[in-house]
Protein backbone atom coordinates (compact mmCIF):
# COMPACT_ATOMS: atom_id res chain seq x y z
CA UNK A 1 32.13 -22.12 88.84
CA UNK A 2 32.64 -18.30 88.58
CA UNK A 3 32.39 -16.39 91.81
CA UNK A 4 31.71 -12.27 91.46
CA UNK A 5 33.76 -10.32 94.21
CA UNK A 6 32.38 -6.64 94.29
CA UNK A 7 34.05 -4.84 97.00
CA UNK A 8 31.97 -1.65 96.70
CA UNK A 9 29.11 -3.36 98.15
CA UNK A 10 28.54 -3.81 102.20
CA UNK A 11 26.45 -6.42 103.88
CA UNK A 12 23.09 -5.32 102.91
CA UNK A 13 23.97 -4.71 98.95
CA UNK A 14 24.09 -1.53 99.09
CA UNK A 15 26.54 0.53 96.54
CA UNK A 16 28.97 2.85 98.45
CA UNK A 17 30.10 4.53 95.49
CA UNK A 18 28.94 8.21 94.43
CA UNK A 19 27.13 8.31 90.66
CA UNK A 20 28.98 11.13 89.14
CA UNK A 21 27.48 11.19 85.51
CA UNK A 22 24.40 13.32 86.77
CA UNK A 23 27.04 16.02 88.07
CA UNK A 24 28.90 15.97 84.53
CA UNK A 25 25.55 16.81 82.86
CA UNK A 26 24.63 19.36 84.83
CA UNK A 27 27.98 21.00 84.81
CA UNK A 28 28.09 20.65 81.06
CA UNK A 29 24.85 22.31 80.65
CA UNK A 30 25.81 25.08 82.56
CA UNK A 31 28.76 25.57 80.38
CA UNK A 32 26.96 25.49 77.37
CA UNK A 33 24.67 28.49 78.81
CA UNK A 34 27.72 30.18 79.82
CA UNK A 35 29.29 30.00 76.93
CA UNK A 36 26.07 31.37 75.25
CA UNK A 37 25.51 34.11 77.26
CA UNK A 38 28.71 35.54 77.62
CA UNK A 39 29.27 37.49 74.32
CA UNK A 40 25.96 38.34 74.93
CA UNK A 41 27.10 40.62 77.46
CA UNK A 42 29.80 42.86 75.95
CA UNK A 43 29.65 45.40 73.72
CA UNK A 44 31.38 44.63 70.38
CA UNK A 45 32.05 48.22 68.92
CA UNK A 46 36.22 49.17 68.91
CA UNK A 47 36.48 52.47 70.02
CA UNK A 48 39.79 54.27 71.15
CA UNK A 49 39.15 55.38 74.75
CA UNK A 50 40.85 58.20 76.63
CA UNK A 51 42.56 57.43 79.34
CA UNK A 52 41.24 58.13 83.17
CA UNK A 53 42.57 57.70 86.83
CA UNK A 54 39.16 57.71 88.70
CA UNK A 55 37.43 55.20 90.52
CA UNK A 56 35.47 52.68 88.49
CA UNK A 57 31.73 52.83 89.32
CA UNK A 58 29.38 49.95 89.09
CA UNK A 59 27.43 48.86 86.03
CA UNK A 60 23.85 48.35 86.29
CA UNK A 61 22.33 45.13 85.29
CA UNK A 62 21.73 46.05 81.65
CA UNK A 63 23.50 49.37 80.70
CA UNK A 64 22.90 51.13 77.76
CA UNK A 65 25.54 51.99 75.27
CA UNK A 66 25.85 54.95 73.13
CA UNK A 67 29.14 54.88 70.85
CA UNK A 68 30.51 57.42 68.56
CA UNK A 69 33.63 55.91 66.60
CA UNK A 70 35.94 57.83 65.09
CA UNK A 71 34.71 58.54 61.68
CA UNK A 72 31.64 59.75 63.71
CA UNK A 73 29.08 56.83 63.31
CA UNK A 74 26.75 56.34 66.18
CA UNK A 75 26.14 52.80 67.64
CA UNK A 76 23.14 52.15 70.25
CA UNK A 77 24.56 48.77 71.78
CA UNK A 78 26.09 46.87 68.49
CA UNK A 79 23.41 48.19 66.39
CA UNK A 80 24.10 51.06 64.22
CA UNK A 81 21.81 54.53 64.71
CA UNK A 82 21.95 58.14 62.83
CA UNK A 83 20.65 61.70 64.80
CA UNK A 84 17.24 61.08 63.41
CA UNK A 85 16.05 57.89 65.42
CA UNK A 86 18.93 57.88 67.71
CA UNK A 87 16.55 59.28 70.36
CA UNK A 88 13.51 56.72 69.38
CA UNK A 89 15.91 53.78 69.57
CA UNK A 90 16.69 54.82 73.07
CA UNK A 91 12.89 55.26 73.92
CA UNK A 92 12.51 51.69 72.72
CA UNK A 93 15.43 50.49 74.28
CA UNK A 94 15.23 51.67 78.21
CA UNK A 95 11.26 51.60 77.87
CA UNK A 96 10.50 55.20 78.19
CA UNK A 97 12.44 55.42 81.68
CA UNK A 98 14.44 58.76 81.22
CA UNK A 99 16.15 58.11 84.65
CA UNK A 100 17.98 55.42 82.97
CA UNK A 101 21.82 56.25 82.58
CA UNK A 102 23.02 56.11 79.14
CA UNK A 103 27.07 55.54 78.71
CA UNK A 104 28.66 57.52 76.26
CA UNK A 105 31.91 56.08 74.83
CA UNK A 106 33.22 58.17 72.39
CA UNK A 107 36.62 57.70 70.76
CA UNK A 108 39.53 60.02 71.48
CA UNK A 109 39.49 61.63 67.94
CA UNK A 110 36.24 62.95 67.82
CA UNK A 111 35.89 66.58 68.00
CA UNK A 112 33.98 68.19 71.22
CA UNK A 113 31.33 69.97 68.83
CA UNK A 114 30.18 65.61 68.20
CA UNK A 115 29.68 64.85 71.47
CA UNK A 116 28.32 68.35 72.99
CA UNK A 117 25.55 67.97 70.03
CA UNK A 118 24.86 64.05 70.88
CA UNK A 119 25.05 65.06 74.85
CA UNK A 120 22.27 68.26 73.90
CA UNK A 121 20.13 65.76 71.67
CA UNK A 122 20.02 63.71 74.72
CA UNK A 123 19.20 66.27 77.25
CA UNK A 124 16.77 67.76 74.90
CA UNK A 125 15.12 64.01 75.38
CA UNK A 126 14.98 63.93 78.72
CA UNK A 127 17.93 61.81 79.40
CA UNK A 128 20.09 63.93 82.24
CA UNK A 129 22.05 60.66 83.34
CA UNK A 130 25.01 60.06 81.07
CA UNK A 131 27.83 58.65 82.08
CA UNK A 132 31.11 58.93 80.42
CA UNK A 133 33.12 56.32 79.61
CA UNK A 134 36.70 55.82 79.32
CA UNK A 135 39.65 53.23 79.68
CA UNK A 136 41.11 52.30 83.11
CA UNK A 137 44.83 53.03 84.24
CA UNK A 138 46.83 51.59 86.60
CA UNK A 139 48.21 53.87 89.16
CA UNK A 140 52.16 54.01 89.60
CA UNK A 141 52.37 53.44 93.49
């Protein structure tokens, strides 16, 4: 005669112990979607930044980023863009909205006569917010 001892159950039959495989999907789901989403999020486009000591500002929700590397190709995001649709792509890319601020990351080789002509293109546009980008440095204190 076999007798069936289950000590996790009280008087009533009731289970006293917590069902944790509905946590473990849910928490591996929302890994998975993290792990999507996150390169999603950065911009992929090496540039050599200059340096600067200023207070970092907050990033909008979805900021727009316009690149000039050093042998002066233009990047909109990750995708590449020349002078002649730069300015469309942008249209198409903040919806019209020209008080959208556009980042401009341009590497520390590129001459000022570059980036005063891609600055005037996008004034000439419409755009007055850009916002310059550059790497962070850590304060001696």
């Amino acid at each position: 005669m076999a007798m069936r001892l289950n000590e996790n159950l009280d008087d009533n039959g009731e289970m006293h112990e917590i069902n944790v495989t509905p946590f473990i999907d849910v928490m591996l789901v929302l890994l998975i979607i993290f792990m999507v989403a996150a390169p999603l999020a950065t911009v992929d486009v090496k540039v050599n930044l200059p340096a600067s000591s200023s207070q970092p500002q907050p990033r909008p929700e979805k900021p727009v980023y316009l690149t000039v590397k050093a042998d002066k190709s233009m990047f909109l995001g990750n995708e590449p863009v020349t002078d002649g649709n730069m300015v469309a792509e942008i249209t198409a890319l903040t919806e019209g909205k020209k008080d959208t601020t556009i980042f401009f990351r341009a590497d520390k080789t590129v001459d000022y006569e570059t980036i005063m002509r891609v600055m005037d293109t996008l004034h000439q546009a419409g755009y007055l917010k850009i916002g310059l980008v550059g790497e962070e440095t850590v304060k001696a204190q």
